[in-house]
N, C-alpha and C. Protein backbone atom coordinates (compact mmCIF):
# COMPACT_ATOMS: atom_id res chain seq x y z
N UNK A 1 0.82 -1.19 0.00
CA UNK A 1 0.00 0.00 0.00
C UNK A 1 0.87 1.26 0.00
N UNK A 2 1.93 1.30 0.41
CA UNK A 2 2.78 2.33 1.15
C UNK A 2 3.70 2.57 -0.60
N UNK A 3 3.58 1.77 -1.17
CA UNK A 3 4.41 1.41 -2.10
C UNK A 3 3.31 2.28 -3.59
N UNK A 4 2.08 2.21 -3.48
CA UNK A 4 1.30 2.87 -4.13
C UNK A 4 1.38 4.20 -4.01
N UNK A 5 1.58 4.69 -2.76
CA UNK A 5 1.76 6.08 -2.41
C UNK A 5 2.54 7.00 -2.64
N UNK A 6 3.92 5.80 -2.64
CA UNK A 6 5.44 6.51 -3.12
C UNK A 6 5.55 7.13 -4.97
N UNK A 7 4.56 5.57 -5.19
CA UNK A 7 4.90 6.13 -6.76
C UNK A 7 4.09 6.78 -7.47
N UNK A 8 2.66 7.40 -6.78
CA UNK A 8 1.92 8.76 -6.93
C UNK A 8 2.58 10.13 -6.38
N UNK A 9 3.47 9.96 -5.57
CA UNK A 9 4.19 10.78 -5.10
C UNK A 9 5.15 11.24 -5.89
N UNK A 10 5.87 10.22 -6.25
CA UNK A 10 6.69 10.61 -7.59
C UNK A 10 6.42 11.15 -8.89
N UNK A 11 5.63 10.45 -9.42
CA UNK A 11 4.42 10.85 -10.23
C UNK A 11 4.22 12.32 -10.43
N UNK A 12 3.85 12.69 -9.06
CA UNK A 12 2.92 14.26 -8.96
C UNK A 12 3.98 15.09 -8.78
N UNK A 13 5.74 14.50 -8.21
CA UNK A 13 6.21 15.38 -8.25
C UNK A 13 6.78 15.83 -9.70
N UNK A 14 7.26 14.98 -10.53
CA UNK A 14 7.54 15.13 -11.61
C UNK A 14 6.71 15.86 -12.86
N UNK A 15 5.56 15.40 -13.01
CA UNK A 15 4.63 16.89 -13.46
C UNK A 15 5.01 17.89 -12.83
N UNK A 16 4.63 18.29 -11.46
CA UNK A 16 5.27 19.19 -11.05
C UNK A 16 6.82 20.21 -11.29
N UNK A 17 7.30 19.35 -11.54
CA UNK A 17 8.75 20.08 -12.32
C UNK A 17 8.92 20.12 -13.61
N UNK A 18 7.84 19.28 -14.41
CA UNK A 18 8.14 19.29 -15.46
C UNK A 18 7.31 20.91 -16.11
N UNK A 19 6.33 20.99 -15.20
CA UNK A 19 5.46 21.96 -15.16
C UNK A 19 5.93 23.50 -15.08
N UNK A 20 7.34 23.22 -14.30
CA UNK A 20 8.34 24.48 -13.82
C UNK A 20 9.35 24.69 -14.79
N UNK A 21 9.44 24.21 -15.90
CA UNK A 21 10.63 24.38 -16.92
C UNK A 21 9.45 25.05 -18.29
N UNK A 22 10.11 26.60 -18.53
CA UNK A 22 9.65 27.39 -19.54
C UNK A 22 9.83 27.08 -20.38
N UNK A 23 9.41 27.02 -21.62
CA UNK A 23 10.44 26.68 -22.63
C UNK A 23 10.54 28.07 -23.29
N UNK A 24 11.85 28.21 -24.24
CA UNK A 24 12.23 30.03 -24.54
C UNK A 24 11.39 29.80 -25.95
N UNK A 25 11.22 31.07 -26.08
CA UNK A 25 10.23 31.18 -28.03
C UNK A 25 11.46 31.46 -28.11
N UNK A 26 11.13 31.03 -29.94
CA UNK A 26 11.43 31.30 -31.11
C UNK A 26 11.71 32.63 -31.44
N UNK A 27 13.02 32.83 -31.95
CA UNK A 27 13.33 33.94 -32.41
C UNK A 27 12.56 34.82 -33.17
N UNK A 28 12.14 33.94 -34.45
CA UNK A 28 10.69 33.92 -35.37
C UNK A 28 9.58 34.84 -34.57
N UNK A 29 9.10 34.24 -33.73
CA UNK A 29 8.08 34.03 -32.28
C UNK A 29 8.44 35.99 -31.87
N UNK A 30 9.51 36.16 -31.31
CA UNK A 30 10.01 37.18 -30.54
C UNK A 30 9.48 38.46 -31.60
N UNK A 31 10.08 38.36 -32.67
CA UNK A 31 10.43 39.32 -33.52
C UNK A 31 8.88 39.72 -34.58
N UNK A 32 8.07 38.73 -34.45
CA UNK A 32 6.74 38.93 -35.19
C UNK A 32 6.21 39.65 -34.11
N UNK A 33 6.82 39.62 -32.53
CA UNK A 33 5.56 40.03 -31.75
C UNK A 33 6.22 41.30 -31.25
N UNK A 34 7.48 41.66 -31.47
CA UNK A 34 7.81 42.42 -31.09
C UNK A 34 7.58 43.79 -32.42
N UNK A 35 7.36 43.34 -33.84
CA UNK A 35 6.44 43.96 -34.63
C UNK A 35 5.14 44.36 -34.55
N UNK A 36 4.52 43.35 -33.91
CA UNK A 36 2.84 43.79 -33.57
C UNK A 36 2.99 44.99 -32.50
N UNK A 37 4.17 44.59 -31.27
CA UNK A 37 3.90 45.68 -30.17
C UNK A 37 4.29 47.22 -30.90
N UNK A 38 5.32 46.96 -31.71
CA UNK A 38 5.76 48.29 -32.15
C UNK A 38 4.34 49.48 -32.86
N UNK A 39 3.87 47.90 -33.28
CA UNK A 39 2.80 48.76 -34.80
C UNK A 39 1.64 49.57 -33.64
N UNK A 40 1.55 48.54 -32.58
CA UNK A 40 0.37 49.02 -31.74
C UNK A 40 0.89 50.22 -31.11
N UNK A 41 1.59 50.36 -30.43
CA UNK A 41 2.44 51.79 -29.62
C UNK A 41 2.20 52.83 -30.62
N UNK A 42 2.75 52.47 -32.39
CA UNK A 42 2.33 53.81 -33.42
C UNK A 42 1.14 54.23 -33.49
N UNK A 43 0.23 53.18 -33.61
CA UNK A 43 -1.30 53.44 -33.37
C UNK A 43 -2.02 53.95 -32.22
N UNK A 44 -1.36 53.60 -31.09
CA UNK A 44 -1.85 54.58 -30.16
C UNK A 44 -1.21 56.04 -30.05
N UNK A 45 0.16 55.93 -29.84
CA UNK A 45 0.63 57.00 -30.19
C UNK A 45 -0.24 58.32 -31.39
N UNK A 46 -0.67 57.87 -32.47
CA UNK A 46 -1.50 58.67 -33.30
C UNK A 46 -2.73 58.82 -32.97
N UNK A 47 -3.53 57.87 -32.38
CA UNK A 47 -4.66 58.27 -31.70
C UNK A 47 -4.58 59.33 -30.82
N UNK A 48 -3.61 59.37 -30.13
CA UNK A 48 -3.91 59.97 -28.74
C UNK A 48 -3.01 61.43 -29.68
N UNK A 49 -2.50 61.83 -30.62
CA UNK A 49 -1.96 62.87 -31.06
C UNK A 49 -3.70 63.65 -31.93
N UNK A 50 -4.37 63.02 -32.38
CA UNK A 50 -5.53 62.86 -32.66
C UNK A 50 -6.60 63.48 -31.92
N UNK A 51 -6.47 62.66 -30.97
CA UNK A 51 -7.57 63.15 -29.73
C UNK A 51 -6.96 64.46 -29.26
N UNK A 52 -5.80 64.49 -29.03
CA UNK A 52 -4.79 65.46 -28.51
C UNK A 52 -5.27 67.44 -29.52
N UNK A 53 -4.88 67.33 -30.55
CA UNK A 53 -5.73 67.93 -31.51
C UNK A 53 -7.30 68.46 -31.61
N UNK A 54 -7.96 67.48 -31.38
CA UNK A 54 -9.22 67.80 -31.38
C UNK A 54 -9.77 68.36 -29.90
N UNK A 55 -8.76 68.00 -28.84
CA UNK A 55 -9.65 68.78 -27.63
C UNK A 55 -8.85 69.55 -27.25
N UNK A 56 -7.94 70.49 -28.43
CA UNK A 56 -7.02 71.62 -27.78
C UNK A 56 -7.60 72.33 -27.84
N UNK A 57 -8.99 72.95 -28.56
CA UNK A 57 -9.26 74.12 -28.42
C UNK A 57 -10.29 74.12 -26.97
N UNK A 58 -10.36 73.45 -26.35
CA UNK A 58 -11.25 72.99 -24.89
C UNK A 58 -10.22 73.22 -23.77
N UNK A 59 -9.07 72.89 -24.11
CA UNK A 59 -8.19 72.89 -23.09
C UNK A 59 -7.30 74.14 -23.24
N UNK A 60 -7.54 75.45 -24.25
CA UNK A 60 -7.06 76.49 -24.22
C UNK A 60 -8.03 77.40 -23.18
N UNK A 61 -9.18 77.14 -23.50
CA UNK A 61 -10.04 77.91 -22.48
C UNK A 61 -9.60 77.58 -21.33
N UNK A 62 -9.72 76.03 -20.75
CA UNK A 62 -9.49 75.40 -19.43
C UNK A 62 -7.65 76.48 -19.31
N UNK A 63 -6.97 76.30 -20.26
CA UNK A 63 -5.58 77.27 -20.01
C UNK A 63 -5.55 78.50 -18.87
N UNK A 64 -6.71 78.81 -18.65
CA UNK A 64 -6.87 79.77 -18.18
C UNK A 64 -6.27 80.15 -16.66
N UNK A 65 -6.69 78.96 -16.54
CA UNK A 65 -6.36 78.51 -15.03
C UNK A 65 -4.72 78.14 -14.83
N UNK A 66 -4.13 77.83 -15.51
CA UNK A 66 -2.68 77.59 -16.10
C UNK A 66 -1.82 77.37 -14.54
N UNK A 67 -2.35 78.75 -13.70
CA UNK A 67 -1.67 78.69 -12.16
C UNK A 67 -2.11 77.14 -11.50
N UNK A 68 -2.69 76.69 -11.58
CA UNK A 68 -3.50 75.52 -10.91
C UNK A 68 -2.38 74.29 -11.23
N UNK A 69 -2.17 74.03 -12.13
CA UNK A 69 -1.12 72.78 -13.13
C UNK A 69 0.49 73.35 -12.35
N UNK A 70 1.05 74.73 -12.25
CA UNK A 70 1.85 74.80 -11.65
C UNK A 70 2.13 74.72 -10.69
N UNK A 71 0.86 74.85 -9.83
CA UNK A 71 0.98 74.74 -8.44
C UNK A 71 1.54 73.71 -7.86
N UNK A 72 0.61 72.73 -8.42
CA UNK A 72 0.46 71.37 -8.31
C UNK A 72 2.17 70.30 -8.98
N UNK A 73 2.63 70.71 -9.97
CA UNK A 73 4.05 70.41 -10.27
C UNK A 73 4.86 70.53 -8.94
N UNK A 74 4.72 72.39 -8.48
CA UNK A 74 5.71 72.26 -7.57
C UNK A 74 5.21 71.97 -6.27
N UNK A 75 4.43 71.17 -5.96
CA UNK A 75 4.07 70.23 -4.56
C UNK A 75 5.33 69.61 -4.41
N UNK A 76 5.65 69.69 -3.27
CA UNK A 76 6.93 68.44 -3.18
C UNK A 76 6.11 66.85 -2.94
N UNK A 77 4.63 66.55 -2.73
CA UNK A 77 3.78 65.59 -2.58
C UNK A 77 3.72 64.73 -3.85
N UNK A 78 3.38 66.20 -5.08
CA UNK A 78 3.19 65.40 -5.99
C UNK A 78 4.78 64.48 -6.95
N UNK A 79 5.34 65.83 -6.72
CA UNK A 79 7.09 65.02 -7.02
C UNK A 79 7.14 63.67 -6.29
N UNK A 80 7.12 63.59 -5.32
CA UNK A 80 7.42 62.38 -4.45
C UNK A 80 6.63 61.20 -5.26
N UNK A 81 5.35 61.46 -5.14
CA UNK A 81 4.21 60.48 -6.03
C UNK A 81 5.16 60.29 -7.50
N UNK A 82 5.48 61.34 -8.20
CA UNK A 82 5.94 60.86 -9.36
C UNK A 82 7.22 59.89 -9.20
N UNK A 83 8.00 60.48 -8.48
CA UNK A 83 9.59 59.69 -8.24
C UNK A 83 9.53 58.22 -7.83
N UNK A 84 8.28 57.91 -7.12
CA UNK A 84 7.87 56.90 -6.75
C UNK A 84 7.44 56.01 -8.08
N UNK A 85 6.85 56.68 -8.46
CA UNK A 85 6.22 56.05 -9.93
C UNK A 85 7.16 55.61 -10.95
N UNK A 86 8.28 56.63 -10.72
CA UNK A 86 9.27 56.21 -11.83
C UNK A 86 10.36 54.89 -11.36
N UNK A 87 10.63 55.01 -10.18
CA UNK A 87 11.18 53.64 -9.78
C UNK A 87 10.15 52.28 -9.53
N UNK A 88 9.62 52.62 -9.12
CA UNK A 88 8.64 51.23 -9.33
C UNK A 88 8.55 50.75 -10.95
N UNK A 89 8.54 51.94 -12.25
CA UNK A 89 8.61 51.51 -13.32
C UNK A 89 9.42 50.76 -13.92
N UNK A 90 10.93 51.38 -13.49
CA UNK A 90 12.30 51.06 -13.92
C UNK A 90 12.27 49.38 -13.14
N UNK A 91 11.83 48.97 -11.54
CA UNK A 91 12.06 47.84 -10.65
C UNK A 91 11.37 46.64 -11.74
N UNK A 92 10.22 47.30 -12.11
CA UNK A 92 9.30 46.17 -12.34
C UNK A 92 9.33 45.73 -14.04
N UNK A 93 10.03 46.54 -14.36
CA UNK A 93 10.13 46.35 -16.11
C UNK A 93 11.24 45.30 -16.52
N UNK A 94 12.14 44.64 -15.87
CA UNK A 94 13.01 43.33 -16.02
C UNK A 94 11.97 42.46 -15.79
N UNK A 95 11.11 42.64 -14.57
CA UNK A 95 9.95 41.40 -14.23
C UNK A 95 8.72 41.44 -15.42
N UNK A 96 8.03 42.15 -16.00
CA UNK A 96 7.63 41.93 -17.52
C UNK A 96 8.28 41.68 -18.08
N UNK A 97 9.19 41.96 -18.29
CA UNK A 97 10.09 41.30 -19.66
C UNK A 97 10.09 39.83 -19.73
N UNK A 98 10.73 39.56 -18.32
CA UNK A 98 10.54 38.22 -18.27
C UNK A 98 9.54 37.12 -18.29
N UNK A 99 8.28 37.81 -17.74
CA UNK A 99 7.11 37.37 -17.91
C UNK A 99 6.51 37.29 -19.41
N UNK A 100 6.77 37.87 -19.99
CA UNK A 100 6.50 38.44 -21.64
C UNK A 100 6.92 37.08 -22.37
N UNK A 101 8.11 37.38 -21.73
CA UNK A 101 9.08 36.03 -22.55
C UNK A 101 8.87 34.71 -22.23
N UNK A 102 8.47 34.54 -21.18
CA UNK A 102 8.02 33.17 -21.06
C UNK A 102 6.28 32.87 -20.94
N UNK A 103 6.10 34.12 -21.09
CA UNK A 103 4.18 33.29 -22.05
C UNK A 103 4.48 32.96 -23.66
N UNK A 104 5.24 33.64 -24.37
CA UNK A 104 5.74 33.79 -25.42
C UNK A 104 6.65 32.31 -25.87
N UNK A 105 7.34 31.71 -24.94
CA UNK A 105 7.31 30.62 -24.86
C UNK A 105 6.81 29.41 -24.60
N UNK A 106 5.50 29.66 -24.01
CA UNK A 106 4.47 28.81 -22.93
C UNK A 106 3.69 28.19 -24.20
N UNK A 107 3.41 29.96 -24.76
CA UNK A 107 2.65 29.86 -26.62
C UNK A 107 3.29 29.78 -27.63
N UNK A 108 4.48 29.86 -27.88
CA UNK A 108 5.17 29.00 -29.32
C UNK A 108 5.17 27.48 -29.12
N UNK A 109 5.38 26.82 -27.89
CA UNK A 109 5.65 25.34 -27.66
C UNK A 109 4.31 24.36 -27.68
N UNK A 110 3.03 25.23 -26.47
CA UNK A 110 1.80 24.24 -26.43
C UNK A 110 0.83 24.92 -27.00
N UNK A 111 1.02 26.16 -27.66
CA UNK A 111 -0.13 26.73 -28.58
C UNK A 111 -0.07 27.31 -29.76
N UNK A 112 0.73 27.32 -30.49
CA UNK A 112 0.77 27.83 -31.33
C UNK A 112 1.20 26.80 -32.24
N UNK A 113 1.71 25.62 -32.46
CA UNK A 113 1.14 24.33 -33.31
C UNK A 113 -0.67 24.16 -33.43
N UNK A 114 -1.52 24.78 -32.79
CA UNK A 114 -2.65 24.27 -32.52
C UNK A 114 -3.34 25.56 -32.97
N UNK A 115 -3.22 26.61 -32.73
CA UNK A 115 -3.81 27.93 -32.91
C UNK A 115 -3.22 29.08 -33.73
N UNK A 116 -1.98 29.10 -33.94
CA UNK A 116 -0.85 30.13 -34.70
C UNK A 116 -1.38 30.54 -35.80
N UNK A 117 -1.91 29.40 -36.75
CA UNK A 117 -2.10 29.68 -38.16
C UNK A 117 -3.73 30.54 -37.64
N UNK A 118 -4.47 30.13 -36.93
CA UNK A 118 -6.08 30.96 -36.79
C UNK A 118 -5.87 32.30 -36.36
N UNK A 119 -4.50 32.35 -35.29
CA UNK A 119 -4.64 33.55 -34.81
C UNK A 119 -3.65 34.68 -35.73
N UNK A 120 -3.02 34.15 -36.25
CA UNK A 120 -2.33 35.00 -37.55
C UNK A 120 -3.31 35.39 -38.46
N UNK A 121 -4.25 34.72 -39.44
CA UNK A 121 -5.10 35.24 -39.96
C UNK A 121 -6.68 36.18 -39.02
N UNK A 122 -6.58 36.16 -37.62
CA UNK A 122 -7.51 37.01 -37.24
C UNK A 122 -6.88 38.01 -37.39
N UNK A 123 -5.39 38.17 -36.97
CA UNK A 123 -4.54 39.56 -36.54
C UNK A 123 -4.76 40.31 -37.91
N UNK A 124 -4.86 39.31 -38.93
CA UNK A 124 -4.48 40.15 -40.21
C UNK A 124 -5.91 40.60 -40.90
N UNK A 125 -6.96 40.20 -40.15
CA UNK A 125 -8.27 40.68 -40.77
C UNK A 125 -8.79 41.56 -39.78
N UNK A 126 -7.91 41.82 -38.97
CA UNK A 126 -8.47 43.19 -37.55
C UNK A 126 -7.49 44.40 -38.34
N UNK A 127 -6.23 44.13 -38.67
CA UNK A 127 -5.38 45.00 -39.23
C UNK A 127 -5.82 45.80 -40.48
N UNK A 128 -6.39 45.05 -40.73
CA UNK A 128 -7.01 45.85 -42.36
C UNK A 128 -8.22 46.73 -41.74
N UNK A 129 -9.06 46.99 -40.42
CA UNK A 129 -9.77 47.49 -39.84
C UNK A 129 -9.60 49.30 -39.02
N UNK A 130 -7.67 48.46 -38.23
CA UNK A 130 -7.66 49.52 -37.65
C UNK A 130 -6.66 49.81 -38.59
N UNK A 131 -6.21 49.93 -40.02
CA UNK A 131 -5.39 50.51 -40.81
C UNK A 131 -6.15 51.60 -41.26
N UNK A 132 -7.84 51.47 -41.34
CA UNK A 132 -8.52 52.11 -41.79
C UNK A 132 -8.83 52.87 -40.58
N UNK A 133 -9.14 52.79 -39.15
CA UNK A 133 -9.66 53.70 -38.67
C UNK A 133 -8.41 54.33 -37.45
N UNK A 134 -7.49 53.31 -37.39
CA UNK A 134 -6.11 53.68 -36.39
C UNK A 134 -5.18 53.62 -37.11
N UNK A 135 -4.76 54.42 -38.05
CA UNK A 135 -3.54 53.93 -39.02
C UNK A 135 -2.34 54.35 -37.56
N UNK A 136 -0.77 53.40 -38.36
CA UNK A 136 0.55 53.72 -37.67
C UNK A 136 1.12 54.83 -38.08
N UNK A 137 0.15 55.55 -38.98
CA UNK A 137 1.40 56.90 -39.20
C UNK A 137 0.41 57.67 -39.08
């Protein structure tokens, strides 16, 4: 009986580790997605230059107040809040990366034999969408 136990034990530990080994993507893998992120950043980037444009003449009136935005810069509260913000950015941006990279591997190895080719042709029939209404330039 004791002998049944050991080798469910073993068993569960070994999934278990096998479970703990990432596997790295594909260079291929890296570089298609590191194209999509680029294209998306241009597209927002132009949206928001866009939007940016269209509600300047709203925010020239709001200008008015102009003392209010300076005030508020030179808070030493709000500095602090920002300085804070910027190191937590810089701490935590090796830990996405790495995370990035190993879903990216999780999905070139157990999903993307199975789904790659469906989800390549969705990407490319959404793209012809927001080329038309979010272009990258």
């Amino acid at each position: 009986m004791h002998a049944k136990y050991a080798v469910a034990l073993i068993l569960a530990l070994q999934v278990s580790m096998s479970l703990c080994e990432v596997p790295q993507p594909d260079q291929e893998l890296v570089k298609k997605y590191e194209a999509y992120r680029t294209t998306f950043y241009k597209r927002l980037l132009n949206a928001y230059g866009k939007l940016q444009a269209a509600i300047a003449p709203v925010i020239e009136k709001i200008g008015d107040d102009q003392h209010v935005m300076e005030d508020m810069q030179a808070n030493p509260q709000v500095q602090a809040i920002a300085k804070v913000a910027r190191g937590m950015a810089e701490e935590i941006n090796p830990l996405v990366e790495k995370a990035r990279m190993a879903a990216l591997g999780v999905y070139g190895h157990y999903l993307r034999p199975h789904i790659g080719q469906y989800l390549s042709d969705s990407i490319d029939q959404i793209k012809i969408y927001l080329d038309k209404f979010m272009p990258a330039q």
